[in-house]
PDB file of N, CA and C in Angstrom:
ATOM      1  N   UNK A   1    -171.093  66.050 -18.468  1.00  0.00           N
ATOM      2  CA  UNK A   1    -171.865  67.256 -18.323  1.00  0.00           C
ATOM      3  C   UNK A   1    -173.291  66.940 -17.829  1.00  0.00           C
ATOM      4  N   UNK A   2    -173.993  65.953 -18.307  1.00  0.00           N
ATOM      5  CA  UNK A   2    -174.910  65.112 -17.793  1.00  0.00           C
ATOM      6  C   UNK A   2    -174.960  65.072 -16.150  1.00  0.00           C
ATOM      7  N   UNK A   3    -174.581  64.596 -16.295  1.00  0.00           N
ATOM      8  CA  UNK A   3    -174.345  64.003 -14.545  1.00  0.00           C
ATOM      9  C   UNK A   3    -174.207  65.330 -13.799  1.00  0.00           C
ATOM     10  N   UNK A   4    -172.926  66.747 -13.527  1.00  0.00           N
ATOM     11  CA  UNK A   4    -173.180  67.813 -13.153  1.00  0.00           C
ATOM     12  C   UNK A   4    -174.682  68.533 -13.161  1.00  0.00           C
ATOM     13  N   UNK A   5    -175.213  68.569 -14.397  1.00  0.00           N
ATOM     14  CA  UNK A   5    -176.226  69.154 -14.599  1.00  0.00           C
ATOM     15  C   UNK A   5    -177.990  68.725 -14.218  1.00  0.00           C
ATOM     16  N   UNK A   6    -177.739  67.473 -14.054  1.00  0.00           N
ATOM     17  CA  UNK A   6    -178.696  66.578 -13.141  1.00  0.00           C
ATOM     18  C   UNK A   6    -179.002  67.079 -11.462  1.00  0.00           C
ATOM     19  N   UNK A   7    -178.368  67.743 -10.711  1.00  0.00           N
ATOM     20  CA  UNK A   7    -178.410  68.396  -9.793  1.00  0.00           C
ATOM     21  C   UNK A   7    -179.451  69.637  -9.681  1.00  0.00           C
ATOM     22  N   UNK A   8    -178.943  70.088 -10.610  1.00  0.00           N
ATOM     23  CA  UNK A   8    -179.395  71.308 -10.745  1.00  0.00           C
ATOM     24  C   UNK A   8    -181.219  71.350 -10.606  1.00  0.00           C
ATOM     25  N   UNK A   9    -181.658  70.179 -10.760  1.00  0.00           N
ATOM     26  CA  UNK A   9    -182.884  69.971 -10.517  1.00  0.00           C
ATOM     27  C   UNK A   9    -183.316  70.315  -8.890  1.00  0.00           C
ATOM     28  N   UNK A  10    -182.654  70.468  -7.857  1.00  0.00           N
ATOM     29  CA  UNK A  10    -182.579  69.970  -6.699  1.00  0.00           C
ATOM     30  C   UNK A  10    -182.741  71.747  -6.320  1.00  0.00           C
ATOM     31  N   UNK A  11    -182.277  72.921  -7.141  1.00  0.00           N
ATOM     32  CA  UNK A  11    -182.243  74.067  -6.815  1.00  0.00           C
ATOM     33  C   UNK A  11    -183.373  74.692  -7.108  1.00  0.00           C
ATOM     34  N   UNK A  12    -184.687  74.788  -7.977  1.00  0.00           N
ATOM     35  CA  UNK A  12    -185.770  75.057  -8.427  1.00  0.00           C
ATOM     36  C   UNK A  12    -186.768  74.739  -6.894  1.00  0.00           C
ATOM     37  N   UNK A  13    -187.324  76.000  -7.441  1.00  0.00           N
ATOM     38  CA  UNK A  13    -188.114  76.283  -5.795  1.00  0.00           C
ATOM     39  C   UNK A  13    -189.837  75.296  -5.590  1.00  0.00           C
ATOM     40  N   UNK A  14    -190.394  76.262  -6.737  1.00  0.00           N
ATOM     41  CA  UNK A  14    -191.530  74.981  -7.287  1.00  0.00           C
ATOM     42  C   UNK A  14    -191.306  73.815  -7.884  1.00  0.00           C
ATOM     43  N   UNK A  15    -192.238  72.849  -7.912  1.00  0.00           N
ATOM     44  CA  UNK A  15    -192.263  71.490  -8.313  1.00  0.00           C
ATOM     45  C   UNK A  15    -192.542  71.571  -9.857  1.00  0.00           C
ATOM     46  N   UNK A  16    -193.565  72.611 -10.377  1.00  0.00           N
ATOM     47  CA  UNK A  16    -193.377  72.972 -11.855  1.00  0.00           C
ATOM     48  C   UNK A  16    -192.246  73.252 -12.664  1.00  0.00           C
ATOM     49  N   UNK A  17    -191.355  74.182 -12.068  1.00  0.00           N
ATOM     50  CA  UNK A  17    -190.099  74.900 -12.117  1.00  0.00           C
ATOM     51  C   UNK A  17    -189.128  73.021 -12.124  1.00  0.00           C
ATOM     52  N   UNK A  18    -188.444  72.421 -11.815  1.00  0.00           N
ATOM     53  CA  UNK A  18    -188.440  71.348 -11.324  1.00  0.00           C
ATOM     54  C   UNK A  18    -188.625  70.201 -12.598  1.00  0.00           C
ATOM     55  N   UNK A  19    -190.051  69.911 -12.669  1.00  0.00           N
ATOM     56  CA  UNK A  19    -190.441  69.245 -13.317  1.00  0.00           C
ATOM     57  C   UNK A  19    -189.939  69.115 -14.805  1.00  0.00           C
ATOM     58  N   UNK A  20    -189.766  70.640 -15.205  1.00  0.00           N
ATOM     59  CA  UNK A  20    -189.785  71.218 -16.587  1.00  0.00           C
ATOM     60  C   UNK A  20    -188.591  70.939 -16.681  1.00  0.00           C
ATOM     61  N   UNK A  21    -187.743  71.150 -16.256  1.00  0.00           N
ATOM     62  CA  UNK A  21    -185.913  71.149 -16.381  1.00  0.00           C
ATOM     63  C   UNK A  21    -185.784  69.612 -15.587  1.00  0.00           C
ATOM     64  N   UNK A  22    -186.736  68.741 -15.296  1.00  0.00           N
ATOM     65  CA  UNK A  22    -186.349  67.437 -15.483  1.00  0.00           C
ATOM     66  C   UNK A  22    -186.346  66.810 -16.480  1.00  0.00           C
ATOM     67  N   UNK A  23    -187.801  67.346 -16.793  1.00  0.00           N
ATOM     68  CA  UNK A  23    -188.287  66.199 -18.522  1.00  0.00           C
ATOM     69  C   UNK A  23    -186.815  66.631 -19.601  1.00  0.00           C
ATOM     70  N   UNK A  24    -186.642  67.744 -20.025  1.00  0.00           N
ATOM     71  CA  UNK A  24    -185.095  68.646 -20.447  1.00  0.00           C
ATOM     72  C   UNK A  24    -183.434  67.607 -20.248  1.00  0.00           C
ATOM     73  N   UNK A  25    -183.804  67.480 -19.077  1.00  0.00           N
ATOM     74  CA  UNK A  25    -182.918  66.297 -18.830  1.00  0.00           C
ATOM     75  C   UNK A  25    -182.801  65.263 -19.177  1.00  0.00           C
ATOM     76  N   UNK A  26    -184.252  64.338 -19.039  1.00  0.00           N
ATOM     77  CA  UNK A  26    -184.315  63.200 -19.565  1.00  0.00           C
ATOM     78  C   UNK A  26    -184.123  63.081 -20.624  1.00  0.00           C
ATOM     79  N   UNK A  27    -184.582  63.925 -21.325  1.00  0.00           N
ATOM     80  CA  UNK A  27    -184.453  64.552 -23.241  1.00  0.00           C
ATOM     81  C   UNK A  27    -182.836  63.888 -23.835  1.00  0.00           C
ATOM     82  N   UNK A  28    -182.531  64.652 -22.660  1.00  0.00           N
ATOM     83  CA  UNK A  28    -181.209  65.164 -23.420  1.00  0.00           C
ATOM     84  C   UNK A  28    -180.181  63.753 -23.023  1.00  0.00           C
ATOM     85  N   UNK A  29    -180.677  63.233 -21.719  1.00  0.00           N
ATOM     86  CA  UNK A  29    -179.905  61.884 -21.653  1.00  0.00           C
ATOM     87  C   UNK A  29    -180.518  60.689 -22.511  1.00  0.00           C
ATOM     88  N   UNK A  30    -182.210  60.534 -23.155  1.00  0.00           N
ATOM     89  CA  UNK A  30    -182.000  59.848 -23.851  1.00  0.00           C
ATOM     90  C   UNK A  30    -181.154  60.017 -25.415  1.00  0.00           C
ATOM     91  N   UNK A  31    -180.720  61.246 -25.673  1.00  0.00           N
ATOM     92  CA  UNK A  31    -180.321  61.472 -26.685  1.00  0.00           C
ATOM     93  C   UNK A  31    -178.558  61.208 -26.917  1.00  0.00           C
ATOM     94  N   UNK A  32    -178.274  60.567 -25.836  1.00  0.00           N
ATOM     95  CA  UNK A  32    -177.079  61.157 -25.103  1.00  0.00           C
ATOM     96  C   UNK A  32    -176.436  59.236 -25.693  1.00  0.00           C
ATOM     97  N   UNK A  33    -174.854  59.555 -25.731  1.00  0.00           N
ATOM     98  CA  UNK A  33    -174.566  58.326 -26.327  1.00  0.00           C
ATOM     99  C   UNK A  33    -173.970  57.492 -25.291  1.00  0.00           C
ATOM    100  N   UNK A  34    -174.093  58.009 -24.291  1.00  0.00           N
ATOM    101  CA  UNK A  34    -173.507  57.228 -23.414  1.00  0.00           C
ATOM    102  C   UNK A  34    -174.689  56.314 -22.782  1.00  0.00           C
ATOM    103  N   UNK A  35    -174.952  54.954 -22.628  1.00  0.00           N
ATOM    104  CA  UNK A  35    -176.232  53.979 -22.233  1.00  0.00           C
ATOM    105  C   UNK A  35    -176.239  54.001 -21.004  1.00  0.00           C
ATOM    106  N   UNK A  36    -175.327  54.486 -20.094  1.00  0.00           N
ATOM    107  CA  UNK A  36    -176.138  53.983 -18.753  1.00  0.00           C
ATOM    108  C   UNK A  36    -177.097  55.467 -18.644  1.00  0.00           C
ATOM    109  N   UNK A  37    -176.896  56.776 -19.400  1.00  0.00           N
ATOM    110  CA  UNK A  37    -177.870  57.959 -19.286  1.00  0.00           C
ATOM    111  C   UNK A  37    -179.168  57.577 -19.636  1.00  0.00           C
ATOM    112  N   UNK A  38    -179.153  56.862 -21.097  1.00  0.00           N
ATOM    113  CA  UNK A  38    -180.514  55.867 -21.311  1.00  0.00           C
ATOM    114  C   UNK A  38    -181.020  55.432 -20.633  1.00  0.00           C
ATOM    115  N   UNK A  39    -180.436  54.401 -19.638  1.00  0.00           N
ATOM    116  CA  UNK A  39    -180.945  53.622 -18.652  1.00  0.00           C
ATOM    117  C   UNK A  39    -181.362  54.472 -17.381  1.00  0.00           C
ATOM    118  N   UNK A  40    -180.481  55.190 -17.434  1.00  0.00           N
ATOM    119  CA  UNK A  40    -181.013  56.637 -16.043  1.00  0.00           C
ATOM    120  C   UNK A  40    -182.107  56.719 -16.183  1.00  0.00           C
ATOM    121  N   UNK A  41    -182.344  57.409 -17.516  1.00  0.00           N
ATOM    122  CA  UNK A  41    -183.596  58.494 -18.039  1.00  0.00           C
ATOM    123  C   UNK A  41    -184.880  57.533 -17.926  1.00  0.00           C
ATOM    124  N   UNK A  42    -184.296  56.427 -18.173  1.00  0.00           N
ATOM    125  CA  UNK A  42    -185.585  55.638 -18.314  1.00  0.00           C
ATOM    126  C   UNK A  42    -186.224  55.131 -17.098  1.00  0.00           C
ATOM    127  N   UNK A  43    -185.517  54.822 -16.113  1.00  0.00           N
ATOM    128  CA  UNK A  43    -185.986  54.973 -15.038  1.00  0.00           C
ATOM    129  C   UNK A  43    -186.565  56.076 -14.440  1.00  0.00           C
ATOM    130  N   UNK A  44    -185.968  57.004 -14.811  1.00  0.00           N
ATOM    131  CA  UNK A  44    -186.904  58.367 -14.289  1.00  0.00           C
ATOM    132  C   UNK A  44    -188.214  59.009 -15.141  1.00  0.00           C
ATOM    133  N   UNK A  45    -188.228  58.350 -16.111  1.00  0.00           N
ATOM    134  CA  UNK A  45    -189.156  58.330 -17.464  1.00  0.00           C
ATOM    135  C   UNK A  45    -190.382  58.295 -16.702  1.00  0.00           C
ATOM    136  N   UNK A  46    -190.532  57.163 -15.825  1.00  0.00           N
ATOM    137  CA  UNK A  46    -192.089  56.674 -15.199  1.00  0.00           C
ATOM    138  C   UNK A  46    -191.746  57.696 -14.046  1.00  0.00           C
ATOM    139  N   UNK A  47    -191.152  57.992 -13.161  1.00  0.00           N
ATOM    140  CA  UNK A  47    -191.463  58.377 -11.748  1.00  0.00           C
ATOM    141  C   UNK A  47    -190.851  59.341 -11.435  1.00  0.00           C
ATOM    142  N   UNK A  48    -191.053  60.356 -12.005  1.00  0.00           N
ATOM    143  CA  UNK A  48    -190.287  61.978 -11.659  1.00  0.00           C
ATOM    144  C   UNK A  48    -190.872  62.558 -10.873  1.00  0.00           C
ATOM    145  N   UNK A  49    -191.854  62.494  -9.911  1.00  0.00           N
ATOM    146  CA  UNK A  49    -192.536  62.795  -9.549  1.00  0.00           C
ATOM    147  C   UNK A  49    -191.619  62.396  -7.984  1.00  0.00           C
ATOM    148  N   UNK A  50    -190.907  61.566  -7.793  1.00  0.00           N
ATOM    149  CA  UNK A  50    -189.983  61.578  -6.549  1.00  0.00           C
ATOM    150  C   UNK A  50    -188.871  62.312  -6.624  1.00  0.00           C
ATOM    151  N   UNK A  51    -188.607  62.596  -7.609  1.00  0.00           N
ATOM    152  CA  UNK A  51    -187.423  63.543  -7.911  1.00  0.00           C
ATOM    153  C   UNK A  51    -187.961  64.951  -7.323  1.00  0.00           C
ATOM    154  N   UNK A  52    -189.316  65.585  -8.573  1.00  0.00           N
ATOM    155  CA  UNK A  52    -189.566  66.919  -8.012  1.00  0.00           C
ATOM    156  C   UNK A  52    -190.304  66.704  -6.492  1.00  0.00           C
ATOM    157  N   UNK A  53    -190.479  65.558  -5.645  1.00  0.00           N
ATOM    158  CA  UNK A  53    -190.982  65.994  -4.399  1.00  0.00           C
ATOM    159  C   UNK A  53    -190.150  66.957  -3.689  1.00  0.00           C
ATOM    160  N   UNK A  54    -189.046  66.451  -3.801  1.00  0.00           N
ATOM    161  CA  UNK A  54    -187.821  67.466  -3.234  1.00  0.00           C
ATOM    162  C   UNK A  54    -188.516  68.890  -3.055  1.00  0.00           C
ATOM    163  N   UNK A  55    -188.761  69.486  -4.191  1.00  0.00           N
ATOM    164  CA  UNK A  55    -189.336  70.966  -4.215  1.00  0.00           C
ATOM    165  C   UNK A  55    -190.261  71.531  -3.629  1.00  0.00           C
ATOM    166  N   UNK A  56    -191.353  70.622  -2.929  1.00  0.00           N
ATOM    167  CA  UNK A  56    -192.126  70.361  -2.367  1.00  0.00           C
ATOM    168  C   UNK A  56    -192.034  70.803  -0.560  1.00  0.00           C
ATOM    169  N   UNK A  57    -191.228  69.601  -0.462  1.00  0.00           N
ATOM    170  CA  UNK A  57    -190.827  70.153   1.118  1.00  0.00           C
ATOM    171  C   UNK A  57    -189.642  69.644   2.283  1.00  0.00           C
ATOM    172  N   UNK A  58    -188.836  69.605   0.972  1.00  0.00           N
ATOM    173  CA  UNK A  58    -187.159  69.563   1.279  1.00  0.00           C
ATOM    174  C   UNK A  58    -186.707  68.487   2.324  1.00  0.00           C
ATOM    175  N   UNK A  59    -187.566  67.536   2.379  1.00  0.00           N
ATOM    176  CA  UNK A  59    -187.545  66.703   2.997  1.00  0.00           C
ATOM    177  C   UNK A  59    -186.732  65.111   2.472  1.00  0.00           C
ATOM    178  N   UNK A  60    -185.679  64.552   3.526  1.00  0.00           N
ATOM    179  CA  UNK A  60    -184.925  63.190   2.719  1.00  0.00           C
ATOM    180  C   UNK A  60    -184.883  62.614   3.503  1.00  0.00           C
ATOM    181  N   UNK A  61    -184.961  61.070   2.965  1.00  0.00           N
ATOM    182  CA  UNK A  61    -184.699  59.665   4.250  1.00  0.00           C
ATOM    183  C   UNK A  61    -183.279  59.529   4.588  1.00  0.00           C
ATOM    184  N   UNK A  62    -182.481  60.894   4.373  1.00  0.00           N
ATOM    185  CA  UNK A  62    -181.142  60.125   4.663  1.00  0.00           C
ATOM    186  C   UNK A  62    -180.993  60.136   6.465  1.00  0.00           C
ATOM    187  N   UNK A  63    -181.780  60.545   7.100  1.00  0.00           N
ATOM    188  CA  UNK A  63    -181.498  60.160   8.131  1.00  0.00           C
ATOM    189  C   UNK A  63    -181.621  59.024   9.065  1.00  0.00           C
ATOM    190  N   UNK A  64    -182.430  58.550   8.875  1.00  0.00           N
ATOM    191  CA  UNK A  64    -182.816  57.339   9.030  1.00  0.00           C
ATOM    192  C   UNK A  64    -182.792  56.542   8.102  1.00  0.00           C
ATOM    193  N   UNK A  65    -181.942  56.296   6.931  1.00  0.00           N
ATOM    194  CA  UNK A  65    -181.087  55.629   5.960  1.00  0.00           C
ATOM    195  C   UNK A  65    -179.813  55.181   6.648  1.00  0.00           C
ATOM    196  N   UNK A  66    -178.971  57.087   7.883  1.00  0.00           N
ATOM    197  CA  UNK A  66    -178.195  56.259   8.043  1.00  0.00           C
ATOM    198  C   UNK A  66    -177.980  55.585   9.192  1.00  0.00           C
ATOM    199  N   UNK A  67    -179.617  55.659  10.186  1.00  0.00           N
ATOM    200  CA  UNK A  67    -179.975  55.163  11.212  1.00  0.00           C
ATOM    201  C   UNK A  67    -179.422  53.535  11.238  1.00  0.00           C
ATOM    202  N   UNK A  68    -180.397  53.292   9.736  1.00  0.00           N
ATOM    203  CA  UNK A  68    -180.771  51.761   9.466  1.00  0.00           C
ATOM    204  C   UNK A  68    -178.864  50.838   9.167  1.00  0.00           C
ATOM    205  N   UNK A  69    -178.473  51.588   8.490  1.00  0.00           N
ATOM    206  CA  UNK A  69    -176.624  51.391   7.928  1.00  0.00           C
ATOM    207  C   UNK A  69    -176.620  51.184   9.443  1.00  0.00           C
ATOM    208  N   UNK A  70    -176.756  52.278  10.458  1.00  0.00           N
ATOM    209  CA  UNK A  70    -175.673  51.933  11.734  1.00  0.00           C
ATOM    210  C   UNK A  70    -176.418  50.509  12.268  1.00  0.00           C
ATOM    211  N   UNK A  71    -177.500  49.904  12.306  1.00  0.00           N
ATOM    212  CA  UNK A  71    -177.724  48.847  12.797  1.00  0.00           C
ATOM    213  C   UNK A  71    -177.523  47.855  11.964  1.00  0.00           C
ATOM    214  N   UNK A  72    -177.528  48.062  10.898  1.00  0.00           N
ATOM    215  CA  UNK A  72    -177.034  46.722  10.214  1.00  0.00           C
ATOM    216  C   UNK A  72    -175.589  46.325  10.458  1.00  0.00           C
ATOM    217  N   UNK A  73    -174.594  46.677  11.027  1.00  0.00           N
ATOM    218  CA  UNK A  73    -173.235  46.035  11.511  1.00  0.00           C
ATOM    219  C   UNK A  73    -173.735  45.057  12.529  1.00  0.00           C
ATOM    220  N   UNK A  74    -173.900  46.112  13.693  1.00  0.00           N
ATOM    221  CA  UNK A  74    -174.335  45.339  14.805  1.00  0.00           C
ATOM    222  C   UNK A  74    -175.101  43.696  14.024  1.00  0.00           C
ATOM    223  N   UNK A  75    -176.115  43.662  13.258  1.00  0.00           N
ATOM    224  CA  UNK A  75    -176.867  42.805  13.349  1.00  0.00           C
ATOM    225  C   UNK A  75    -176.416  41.667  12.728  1.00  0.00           C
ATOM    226  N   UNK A  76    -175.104  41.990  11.369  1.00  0.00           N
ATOM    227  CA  UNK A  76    -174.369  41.336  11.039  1.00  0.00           C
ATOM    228  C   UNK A  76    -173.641  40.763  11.879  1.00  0.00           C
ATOM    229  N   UNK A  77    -173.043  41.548  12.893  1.00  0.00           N
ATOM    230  CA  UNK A  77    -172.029  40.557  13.663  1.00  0.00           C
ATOM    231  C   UNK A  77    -172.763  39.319  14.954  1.00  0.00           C
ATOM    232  N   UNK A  78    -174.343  40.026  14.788  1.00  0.00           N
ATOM    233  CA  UNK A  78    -175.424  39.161  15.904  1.00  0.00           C
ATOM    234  C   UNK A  78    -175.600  37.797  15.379  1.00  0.00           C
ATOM    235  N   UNK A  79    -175.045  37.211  14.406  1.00  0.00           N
ATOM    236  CA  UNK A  79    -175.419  35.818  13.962  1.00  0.00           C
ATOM    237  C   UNK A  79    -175.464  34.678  14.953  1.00  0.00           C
ATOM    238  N   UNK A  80    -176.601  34.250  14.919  1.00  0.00           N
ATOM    239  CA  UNK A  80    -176.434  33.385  16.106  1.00  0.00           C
ATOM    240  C   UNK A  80    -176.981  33.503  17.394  1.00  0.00           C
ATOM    241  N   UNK A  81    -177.826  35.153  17.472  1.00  0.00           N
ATOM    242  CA  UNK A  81    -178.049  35.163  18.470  1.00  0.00           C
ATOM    243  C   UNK A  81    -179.689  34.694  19.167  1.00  0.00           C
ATOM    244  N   UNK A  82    -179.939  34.273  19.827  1.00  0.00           N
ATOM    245  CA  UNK A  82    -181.202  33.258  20.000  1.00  0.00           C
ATOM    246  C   UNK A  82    -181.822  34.499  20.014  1.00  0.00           C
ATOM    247  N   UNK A  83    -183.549  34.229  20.551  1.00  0.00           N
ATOM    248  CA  UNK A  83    -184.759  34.969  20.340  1.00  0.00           C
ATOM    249  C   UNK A  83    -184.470  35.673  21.939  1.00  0.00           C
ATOM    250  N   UNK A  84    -184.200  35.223  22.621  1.00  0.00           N
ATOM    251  CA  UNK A  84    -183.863  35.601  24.047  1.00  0.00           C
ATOM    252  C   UNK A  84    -183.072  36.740  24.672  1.00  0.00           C
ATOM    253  N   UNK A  85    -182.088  37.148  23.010  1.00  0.00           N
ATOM    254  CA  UNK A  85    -181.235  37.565  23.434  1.00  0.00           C
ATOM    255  C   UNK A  85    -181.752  39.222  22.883  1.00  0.00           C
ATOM    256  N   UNK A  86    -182.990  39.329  22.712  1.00  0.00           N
ATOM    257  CA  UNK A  86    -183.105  40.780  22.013  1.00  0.00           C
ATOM    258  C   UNK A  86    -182.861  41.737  22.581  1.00  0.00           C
ATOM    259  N   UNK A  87    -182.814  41.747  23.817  1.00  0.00           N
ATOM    260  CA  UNK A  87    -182.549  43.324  24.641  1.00  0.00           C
ATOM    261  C   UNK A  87    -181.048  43.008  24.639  1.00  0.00           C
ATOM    262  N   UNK A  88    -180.217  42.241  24.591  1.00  0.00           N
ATOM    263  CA  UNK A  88    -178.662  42.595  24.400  1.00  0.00           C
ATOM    264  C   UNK A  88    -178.483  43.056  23.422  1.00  0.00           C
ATOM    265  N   UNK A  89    -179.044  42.453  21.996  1.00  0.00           N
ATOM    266  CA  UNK A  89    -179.318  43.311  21.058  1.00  0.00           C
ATOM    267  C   UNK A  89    -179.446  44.626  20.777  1.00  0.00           C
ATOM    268  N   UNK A  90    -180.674  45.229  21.201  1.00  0.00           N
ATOM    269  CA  UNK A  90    -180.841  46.425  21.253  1.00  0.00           C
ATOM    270  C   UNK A  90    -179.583  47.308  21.811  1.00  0.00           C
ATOM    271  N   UNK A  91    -179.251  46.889  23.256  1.00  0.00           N
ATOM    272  CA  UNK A  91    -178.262  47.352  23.889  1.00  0.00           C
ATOM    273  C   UNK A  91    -177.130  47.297  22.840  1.00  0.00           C
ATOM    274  N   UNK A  92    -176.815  46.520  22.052  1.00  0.00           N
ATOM    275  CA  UNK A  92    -175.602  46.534  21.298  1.00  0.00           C
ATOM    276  C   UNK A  92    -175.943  47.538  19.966  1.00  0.00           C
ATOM    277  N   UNK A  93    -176.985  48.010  19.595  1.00  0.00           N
ATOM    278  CA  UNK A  93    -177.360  48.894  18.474  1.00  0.00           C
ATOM    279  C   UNK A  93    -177.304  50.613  19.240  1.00  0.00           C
ATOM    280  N   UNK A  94    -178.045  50.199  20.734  1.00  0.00           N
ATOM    281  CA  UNK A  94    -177.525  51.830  21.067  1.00  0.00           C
ATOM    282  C   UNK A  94    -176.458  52.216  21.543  1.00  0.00           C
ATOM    283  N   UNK A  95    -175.591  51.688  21.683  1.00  0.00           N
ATOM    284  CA  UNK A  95    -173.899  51.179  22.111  1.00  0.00           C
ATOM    285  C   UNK A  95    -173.203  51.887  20.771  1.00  0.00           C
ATOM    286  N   UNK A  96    -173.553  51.160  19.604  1.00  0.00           N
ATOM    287  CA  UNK A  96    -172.989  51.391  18.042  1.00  0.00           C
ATOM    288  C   UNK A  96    -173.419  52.793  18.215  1.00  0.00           C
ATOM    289  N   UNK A  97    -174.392  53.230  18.007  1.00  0.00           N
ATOM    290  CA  UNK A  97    -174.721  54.548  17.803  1.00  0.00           C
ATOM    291  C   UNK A  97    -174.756  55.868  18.945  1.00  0.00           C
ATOM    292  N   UNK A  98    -173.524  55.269  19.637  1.00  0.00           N
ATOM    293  CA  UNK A  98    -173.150  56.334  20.016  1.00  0.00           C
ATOM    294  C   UNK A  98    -174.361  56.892  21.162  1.00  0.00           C
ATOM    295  N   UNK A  99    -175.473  55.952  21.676  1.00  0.00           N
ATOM    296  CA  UNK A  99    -176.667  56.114  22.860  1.00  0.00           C
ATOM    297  C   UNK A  99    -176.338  55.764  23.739  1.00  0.00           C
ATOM    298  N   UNK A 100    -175.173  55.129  24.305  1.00  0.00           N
ATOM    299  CA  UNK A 100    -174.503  54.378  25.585  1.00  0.00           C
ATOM    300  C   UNK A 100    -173.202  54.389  25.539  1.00  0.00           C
ATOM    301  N   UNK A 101    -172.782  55.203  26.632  1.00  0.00           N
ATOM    302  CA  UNK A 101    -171.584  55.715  27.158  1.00  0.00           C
ATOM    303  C   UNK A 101    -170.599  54.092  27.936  1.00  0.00           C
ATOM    304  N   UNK A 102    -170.211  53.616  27.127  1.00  0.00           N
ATOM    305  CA  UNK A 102    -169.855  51.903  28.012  1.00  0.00           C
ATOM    306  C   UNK A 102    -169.337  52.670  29.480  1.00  0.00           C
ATOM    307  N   UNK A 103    -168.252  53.935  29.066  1.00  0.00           N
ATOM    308  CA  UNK A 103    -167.184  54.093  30.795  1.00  0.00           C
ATOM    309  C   UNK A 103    -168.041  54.613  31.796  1.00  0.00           C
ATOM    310  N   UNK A 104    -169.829  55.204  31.139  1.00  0.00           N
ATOM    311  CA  UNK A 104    -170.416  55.473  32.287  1.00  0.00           C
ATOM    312  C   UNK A 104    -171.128  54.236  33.250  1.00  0.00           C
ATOM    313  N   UNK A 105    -171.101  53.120  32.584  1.00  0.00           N
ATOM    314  CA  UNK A 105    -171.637  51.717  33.192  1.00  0.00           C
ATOM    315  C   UNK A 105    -170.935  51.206  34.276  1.00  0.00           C
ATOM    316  N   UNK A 106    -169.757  51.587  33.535  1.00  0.00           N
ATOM    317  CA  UNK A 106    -168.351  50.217  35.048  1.00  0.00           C
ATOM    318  C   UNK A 106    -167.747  50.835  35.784  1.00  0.00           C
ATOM    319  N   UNK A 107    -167.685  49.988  36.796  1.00  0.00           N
ATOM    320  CA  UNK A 107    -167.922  50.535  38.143  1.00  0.00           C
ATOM    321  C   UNK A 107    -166.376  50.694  38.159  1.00  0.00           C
TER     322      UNK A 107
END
């Protein structure tokens, strides 16, 4: 019930509104017998204040979270590749992501 109800933070319009039904939360997960809620709460104990930014101005890094995911394959499979080779590089990150059409290249 924990875990469902942890969301619900995410729907509150102000950051006051927000705030109040976080601390509520934390409350109730340190009270809560299950330890990794402890361990949740306690992490959010110091820094709720990234939680209610949300309310603020609906703003998230997941886009460029999953910018960074799509280049990390590419860069995994780059092992090996000298200092020389950075613009193939690049070329192989906008390739992955779908920025370079390979069948519009060959002739």
């Amino acid at each position: 019930m924990l875990k469902e109800s942890f969301l619900k933070v995410y729907d509150y319009e102000t950051p006051e509104e927000a705030q109040g039904y976080l601390e509520g939360w934390i409350k109730d997960a340190f009270s809560s017998a299950v330890e990794t809620f402890r361990i949740i709460a306690e992490s959010f104990w110091d820094k709720p204040r990234y939680i209610v930014n949300w309310s603020r101005k609906k703003i998230s890094s997941a886009i460029s979270e999953g910018i960074n995911n799509k280049i990390k394959r590419p860069k995994r499979m780059a092992c090996g590749y000298k200092d020389k080779d950075v613009e193939y590089f690049r070329l192989k990150i906008h390739r992955h992501c779908g920025l370079l059409n390979p069948g519009r290249y060959s002739q």
